[in-house]
PDB file of N, CA and C in Angstrom:
ATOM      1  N   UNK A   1     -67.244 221.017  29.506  1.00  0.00           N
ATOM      2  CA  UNK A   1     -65.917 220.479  29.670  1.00  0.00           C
ATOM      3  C   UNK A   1     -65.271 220.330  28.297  1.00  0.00           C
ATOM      4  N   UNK A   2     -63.952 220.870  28.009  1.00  0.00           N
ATOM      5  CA  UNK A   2     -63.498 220.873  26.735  1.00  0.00           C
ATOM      6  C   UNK A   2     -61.995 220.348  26.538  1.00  0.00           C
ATOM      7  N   UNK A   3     -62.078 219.375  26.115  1.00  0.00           N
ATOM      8  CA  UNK A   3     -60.966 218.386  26.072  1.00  0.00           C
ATOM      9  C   UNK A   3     -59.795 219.099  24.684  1.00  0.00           C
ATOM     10  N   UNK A   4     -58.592 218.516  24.956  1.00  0.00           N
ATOM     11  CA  UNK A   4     -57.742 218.642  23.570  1.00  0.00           C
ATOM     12  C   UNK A   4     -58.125 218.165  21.870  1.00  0.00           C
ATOM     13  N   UNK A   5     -59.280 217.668  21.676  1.00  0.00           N
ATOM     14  CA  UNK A   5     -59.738 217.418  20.705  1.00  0.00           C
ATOM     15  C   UNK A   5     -60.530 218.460  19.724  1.00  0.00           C
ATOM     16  N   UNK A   6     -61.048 219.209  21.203  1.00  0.00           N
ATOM     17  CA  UNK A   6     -61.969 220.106  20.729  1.00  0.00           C
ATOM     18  C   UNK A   6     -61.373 221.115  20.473  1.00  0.00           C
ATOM     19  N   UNK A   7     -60.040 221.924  20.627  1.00  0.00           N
ATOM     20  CA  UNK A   7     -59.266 222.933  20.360  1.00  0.00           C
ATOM     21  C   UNK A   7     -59.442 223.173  18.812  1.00  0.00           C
ATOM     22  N   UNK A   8     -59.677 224.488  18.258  1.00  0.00           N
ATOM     23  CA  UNK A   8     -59.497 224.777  16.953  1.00  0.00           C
ATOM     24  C   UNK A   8     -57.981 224.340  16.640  1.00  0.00           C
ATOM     25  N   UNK A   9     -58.041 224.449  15.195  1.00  0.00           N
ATOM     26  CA  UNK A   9     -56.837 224.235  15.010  1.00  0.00           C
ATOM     27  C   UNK A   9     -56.005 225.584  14.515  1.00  0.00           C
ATOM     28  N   UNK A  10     -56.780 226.581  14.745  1.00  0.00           N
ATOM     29  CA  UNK A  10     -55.844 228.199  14.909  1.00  0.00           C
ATOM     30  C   UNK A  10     -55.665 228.577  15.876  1.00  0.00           C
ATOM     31  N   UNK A  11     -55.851 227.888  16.854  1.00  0.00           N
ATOM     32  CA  UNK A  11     -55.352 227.837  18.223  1.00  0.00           C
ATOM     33  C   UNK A  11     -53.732 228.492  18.131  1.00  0.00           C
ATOM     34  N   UNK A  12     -53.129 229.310  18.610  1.00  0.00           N
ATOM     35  CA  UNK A  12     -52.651 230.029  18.446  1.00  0.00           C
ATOM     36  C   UNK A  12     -50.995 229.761  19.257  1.00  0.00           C
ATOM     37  N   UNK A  13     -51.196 229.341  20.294  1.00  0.00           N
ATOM     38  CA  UNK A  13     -50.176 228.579  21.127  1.00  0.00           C
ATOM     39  C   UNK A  13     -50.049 227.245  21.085  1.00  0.00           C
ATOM     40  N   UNK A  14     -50.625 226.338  20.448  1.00  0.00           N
ATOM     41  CA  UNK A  14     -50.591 225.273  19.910  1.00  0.00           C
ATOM     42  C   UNK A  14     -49.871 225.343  18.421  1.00  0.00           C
ATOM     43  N   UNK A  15     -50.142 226.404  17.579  1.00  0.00           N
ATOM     44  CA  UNK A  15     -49.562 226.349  16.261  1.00  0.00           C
ATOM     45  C   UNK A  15     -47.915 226.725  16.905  1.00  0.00           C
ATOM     46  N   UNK A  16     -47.545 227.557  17.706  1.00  0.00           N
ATOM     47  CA  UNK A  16     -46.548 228.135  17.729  1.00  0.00           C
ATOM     48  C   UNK A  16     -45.780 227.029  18.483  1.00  0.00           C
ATOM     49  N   UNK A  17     -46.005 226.004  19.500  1.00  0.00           N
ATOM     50  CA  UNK A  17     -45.323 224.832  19.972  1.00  0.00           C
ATOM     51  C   UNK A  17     -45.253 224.022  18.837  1.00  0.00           C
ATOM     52  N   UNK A  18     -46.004 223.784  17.592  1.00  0.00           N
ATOM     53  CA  UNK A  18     -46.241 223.085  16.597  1.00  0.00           C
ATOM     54  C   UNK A  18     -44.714 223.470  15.474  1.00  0.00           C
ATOM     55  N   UNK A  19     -44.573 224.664  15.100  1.00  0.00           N
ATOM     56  CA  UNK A  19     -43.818 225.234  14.786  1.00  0.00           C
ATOM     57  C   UNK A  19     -42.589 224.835  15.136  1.00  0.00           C
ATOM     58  N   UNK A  20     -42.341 224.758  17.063  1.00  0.00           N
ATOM     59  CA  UNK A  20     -40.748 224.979  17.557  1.00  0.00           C
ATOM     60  C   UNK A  20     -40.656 223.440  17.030  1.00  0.00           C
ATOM     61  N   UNK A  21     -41.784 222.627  17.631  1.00  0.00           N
ATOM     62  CA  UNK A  21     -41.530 220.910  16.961  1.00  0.00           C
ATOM     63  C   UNK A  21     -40.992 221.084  15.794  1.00  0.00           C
ATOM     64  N   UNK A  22     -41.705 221.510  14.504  1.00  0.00           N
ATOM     65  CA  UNK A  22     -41.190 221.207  13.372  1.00  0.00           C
ATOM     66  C   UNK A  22     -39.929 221.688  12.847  1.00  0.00           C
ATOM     67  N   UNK A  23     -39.383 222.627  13.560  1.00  0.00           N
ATOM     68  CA  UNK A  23     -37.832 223.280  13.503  1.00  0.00           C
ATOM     69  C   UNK A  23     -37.075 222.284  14.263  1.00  0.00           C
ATOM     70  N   UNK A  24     -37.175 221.679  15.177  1.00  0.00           N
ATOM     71  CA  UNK A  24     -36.921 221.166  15.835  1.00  0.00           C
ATOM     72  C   UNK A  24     -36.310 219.694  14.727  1.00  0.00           C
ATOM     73  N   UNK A  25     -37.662 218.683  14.354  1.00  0.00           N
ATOM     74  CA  UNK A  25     -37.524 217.722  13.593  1.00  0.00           C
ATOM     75  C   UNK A  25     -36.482 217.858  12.579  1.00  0.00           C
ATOM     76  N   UNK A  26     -36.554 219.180  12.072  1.00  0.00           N
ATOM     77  CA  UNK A  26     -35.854 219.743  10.429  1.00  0.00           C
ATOM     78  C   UNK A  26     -34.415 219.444  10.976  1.00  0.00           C
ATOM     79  N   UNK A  27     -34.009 220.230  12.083  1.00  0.00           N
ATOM     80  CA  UNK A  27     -32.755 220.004  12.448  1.00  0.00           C
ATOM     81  C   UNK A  27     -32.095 218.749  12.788  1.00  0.00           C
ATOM     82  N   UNK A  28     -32.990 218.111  13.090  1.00  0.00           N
ATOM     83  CA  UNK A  28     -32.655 216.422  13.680  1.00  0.00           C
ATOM     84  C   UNK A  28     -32.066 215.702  12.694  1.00  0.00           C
ATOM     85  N   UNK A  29     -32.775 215.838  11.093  1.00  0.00           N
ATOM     86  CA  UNK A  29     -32.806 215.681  10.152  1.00  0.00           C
ATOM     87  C   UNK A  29     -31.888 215.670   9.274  1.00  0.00           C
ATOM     88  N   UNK A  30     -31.145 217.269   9.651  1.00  0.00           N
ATOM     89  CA  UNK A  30     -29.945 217.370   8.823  1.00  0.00           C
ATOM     90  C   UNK A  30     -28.877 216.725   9.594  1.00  0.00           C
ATOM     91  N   UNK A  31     -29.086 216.880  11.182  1.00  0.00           N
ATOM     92  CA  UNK A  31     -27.728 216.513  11.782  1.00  0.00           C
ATOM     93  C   UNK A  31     -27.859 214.731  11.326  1.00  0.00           C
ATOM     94  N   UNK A  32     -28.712 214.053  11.522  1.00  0.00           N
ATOM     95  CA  UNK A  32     -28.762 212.698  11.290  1.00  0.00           C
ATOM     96  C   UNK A  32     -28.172 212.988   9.828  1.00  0.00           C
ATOM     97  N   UNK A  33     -28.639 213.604   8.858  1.00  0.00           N
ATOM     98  CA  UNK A  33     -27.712 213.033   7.373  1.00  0.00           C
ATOM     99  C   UNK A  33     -26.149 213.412   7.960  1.00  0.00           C
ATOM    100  N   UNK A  34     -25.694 214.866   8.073  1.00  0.00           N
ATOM    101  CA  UNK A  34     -24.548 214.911   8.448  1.00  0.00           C
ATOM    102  C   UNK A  34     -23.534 213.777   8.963  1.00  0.00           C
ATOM    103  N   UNK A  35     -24.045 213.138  10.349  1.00  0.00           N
ATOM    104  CA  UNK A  35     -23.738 212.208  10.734  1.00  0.00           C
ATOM    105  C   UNK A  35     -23.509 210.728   9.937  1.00  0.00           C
ATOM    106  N   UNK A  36     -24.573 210.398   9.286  1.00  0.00           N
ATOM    107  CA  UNK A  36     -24.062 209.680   8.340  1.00  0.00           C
ATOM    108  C   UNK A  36     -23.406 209.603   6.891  1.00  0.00           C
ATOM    109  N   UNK A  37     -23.539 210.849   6.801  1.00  0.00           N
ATOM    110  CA  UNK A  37     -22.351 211.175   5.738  1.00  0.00           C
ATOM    111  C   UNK A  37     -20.938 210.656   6.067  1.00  0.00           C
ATOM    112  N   UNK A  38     -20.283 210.746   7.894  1.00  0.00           N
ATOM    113  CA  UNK A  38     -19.174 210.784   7.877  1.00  0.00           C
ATOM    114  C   UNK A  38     -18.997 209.395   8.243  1.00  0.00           C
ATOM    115  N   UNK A  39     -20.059 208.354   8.870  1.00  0.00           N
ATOM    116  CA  UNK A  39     -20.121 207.154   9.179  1.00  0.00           C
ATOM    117  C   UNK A  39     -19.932 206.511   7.620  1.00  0.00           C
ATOM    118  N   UNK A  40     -20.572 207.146   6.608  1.00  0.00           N
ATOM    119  CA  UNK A  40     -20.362 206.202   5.197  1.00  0.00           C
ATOM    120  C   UNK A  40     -18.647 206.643   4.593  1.00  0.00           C
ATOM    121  N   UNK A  41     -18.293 207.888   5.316  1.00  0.00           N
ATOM    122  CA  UNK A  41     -16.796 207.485   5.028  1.00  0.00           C
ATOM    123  C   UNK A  41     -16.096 206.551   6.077  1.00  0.00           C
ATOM    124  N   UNK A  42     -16.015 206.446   7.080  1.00  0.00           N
ATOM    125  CA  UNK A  42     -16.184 205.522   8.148  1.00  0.00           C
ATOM    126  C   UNK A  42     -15.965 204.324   7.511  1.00  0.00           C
ATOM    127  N   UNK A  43     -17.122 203.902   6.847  1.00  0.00           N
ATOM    128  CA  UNK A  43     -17.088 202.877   6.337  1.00  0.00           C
ATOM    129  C   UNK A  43     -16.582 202.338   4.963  1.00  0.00           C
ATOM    130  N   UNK A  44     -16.132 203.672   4.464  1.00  0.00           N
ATOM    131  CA  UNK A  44     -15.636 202.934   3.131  1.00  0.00           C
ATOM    132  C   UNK A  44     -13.902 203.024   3.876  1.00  0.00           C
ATOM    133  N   UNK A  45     -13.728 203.327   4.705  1.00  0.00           N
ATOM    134  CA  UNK A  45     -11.872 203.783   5.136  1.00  0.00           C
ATOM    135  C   UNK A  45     -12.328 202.262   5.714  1.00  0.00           C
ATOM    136  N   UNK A  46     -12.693 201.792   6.814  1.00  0.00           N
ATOM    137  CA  UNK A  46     -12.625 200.563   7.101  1.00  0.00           C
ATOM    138  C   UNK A  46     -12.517 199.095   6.482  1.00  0.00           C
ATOM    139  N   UNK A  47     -13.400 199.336   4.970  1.00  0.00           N
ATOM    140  CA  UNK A  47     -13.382 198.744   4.173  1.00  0.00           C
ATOM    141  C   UNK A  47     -11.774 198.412   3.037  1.00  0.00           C
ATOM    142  N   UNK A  48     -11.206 199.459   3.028  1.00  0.00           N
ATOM    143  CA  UNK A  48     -10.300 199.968   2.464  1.00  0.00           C
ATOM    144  C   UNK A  48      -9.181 199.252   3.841  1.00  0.00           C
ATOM    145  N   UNK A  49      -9.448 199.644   4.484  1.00  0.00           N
ATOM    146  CA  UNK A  49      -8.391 198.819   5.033  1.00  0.00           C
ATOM    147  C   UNK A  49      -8.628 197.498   6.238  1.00  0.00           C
ATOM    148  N   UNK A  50      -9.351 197.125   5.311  1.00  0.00           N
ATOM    149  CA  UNK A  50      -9.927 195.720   6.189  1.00  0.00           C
ATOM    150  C   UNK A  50     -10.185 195.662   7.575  1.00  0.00           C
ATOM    151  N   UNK A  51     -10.483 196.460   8.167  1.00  0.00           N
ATOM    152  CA  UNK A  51     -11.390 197.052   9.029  1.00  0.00           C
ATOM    153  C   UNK A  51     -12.869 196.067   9.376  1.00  0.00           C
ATOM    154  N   UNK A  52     -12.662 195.610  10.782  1.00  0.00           N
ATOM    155  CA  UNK A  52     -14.559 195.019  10.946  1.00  0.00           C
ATOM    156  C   UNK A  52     -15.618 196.134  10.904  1.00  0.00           C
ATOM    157  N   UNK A  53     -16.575 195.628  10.348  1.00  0.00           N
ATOM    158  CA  UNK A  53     -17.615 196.690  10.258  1.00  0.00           C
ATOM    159  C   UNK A  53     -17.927 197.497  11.317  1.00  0.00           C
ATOM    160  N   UNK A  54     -18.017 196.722  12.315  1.00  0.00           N
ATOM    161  CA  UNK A  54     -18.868 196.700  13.798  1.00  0.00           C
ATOM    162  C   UNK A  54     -17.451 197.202  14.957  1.00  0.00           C
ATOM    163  N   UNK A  55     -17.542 197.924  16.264  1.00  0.00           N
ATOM    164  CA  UNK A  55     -16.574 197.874  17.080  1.00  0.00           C
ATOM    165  C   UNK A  55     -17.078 198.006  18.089  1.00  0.00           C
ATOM    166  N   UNK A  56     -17.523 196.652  18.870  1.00  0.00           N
ATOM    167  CA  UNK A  56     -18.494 196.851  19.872  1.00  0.00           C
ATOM    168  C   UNK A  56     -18.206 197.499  21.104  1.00  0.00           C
ATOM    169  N   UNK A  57     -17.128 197.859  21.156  1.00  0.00           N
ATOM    170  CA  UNK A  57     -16.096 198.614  22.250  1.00  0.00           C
ATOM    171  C   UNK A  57     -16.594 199.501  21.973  1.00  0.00           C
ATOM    172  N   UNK A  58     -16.084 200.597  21.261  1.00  0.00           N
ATOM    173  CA  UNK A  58     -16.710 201.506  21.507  1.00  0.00           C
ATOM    174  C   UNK A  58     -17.988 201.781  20.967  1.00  0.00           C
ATOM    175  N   UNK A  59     -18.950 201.295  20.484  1.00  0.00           N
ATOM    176  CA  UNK A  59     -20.369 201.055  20.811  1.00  0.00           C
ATOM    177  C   UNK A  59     -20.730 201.263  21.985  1.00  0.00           C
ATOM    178  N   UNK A  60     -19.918 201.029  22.975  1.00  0.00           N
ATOM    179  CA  UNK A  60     -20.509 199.947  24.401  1.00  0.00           C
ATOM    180  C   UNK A  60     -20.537 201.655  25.597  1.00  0.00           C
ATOM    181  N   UNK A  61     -18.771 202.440  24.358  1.00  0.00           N
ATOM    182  CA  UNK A  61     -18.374 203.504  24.951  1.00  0.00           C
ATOM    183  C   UNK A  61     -19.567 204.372  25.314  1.00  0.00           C
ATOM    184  N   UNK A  62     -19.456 204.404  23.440  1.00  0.00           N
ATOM    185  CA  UNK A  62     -20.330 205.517  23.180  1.00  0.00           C
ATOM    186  C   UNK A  62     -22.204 204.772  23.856  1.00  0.00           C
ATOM    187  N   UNK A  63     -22.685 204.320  23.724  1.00  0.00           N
ATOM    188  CA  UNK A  63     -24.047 204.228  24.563  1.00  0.00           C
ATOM    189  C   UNK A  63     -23.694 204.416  25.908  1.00  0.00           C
ATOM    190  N   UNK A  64     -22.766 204.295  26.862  1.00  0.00           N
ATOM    191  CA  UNK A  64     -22.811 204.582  27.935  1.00  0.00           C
ATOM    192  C   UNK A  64     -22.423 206.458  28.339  1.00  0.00           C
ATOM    193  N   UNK A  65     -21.599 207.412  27.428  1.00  0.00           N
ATOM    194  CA  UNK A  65     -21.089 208.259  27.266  1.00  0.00           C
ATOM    195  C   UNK A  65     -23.047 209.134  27.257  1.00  0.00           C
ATOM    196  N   UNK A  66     -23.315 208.400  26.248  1.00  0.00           N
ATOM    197  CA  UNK A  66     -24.560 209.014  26.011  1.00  0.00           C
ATOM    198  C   UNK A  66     -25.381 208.458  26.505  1.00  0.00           C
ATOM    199  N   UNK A  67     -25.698 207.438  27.479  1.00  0.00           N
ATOM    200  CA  UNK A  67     -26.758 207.602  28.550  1.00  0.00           C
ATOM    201  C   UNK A  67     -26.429 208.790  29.541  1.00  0.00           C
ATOM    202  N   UNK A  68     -24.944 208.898  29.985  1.00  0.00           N
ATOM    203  CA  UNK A  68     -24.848 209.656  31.023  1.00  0.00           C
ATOM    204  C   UNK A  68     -25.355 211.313  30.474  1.00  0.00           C
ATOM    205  N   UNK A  69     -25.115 211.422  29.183  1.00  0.00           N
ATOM    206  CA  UNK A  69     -25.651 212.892  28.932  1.00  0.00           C
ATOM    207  C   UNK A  69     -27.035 212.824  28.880  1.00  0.00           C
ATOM    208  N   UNK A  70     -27.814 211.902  28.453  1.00  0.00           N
ATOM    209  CA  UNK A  70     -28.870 212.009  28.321  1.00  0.00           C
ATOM    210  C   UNK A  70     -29.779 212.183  30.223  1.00  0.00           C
ATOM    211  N   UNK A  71     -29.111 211.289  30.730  1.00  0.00           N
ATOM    212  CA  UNK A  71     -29.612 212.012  32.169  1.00  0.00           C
ATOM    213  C   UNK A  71     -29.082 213.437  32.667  1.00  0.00           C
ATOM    214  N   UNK A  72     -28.090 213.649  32.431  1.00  0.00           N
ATOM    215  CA  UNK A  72     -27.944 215.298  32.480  1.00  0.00           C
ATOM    216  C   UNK A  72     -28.929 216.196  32.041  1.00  0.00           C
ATOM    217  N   UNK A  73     -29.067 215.688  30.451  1.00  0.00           N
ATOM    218  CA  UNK A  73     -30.375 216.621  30.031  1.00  0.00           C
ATOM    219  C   UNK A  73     -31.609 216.467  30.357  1.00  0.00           C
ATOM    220  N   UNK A  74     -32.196 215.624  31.021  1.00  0.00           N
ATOM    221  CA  UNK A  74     -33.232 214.912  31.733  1.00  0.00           C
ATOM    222  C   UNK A  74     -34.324 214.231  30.779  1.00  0.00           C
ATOM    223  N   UNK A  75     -33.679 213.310  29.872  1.00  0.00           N
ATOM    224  CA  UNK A  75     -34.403 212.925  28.991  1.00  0.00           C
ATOM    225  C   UNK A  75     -33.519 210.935  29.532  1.00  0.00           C
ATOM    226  N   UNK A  76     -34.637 210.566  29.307  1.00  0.00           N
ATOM    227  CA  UNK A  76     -34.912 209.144  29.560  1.00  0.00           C
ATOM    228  C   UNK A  76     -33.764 208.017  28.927  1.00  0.00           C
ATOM    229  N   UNK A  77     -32.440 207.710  29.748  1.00  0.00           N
ATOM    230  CA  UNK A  77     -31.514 207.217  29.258  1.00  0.00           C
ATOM    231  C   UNK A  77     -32.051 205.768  28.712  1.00  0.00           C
ATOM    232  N   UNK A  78     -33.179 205.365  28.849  1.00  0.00           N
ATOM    233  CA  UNK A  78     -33.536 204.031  28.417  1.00  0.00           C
ATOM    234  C   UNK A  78     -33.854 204.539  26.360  1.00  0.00           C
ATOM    235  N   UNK A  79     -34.396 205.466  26.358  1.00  0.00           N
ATOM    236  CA  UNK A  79     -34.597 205.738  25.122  1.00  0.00           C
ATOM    237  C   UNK A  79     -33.721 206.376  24.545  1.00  0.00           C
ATOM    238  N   UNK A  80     -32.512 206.641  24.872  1.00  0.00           N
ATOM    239  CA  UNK A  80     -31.415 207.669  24.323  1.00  0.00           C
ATOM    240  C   UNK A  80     -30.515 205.878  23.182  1.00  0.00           C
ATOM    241  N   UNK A  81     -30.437 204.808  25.062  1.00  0.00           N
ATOM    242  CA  UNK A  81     -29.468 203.834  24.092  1.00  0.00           C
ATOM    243  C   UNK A  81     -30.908 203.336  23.406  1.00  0.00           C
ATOM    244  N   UNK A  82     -31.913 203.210  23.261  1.00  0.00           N
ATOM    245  CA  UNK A  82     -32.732 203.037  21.805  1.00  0.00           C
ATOM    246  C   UNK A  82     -31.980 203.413  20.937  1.00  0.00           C
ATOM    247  N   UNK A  83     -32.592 204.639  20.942  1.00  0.00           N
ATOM    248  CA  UNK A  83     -32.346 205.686  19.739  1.00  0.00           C
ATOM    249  C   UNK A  83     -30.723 205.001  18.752  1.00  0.00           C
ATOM    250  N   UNK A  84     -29.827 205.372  20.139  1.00  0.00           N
ATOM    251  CA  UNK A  84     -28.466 205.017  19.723  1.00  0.00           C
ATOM    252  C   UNK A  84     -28.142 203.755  18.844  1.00  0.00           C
ATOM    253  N   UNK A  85     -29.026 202.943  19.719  1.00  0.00           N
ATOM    254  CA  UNK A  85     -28.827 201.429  19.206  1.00  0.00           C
ATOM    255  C   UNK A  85     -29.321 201.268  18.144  1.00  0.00           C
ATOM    256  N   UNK A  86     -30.446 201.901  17.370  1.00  0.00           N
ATOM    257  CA  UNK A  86     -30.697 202.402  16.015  1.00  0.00           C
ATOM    258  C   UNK A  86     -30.175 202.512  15.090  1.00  0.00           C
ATOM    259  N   UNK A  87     -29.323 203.742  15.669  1.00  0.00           N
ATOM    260  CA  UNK A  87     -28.833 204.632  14.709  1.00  0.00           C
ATOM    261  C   UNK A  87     -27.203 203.491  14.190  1.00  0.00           C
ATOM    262  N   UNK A  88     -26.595 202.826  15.586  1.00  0.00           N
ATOM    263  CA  UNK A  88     -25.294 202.130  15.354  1.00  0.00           C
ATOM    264  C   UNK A  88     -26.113 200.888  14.501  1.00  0.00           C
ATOM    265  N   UNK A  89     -26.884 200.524  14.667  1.00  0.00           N
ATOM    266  CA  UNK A  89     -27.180 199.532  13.615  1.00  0.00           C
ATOM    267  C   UNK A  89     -27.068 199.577  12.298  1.00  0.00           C
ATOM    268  N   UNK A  90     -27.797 200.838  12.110  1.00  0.00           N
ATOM    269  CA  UNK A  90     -27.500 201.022  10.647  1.00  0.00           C
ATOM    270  C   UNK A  90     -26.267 201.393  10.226  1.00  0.00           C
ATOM    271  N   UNK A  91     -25.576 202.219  10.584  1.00  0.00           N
ATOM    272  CA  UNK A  91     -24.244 202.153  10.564  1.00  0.00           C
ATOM    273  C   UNK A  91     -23.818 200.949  10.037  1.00  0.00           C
ATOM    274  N   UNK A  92     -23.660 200.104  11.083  1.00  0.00           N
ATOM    275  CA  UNK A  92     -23.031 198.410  10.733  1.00  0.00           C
ATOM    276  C   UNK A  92     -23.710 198.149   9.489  1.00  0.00           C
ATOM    277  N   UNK A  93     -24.688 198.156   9.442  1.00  0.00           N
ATOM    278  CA  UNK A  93     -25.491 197.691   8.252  1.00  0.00           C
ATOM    279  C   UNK A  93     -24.788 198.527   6.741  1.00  0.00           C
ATOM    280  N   UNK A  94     -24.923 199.912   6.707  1.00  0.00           N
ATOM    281  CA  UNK A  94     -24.065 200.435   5.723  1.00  0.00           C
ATOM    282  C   UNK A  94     -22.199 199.980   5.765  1.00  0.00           C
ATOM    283  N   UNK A  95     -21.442 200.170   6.855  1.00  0.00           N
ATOM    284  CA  UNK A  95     -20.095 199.280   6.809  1.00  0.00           C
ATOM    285  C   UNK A  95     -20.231 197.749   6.261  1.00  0.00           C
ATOM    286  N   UNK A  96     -21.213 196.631   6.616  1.00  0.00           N
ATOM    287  CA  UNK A  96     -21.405 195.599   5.996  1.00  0.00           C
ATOM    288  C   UNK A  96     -21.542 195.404   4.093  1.00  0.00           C
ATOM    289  N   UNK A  97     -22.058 196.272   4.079  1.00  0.00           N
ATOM    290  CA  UNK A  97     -22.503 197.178   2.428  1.00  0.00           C
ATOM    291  C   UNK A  97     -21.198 197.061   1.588  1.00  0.00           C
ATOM    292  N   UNK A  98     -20.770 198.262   2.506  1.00  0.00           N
ATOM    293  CA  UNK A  98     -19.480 198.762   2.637  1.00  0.00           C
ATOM    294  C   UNK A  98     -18.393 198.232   2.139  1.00  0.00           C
ATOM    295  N   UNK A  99     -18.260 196.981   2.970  1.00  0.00           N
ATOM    296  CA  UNK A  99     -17.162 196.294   2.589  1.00  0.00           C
ATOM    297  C   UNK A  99     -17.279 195.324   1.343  1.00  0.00           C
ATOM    298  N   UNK A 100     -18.670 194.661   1.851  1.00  0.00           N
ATOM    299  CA  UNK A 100     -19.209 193.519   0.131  1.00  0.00           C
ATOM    300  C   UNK A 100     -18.463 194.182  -1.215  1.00  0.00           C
ATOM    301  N   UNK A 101     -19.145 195.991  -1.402  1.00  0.00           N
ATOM    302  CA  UNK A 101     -19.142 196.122  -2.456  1.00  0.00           C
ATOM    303  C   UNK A 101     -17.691 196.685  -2.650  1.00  0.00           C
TER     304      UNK A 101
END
């Protein structure tokens, strides 16, 4: 009986799912900087014009906008507003920054 442990690791269809993952991650990667590239202008325009950091409205939009896609794509809307709720945190957290400095 030969479990997933015991697989070489030149396993050959395992390297190549290994692969689409790590293309996969790379891209996540850039789009997340992208994205906050335009959130840190975001936040210095808000700052600039006295702007609250935070807009829980559309926060509230956008996590619900993107639960509904995330069940479209059939990925687990409980972990999408995670993710989201994450990602808007830090956000606030850089607009808070933002405005101090």
């Amino acid at each position: 009986m030969s479990n997933a442990a015991d697989q070489p690791a030149d396993d050959p269809q395992l390297a190549a799912f290994r692969r689409s993952i790590d293309n996969i991650d790379a891209a996540l990667i850039h789009i997340l900087a992208e994205r906050f590239r335009i959130t840190q202008a975001v936040g210095q325009y808000k700052a600039k014009t006295a702007l609250p950091p935070a807009d829980p409205d559309r926060e509230q939009k956008q996590i619900a906008r993107l639960r509904a896609l995330a069940e479209e794509a059939q990925l687990d809307p409980e972990f999408s507003e995670k993710f989201l709720r994450f990602i808007i945190d830090e956000v606030i957290r850089h607009h808070e920054r933002a405005r101090r400095d």
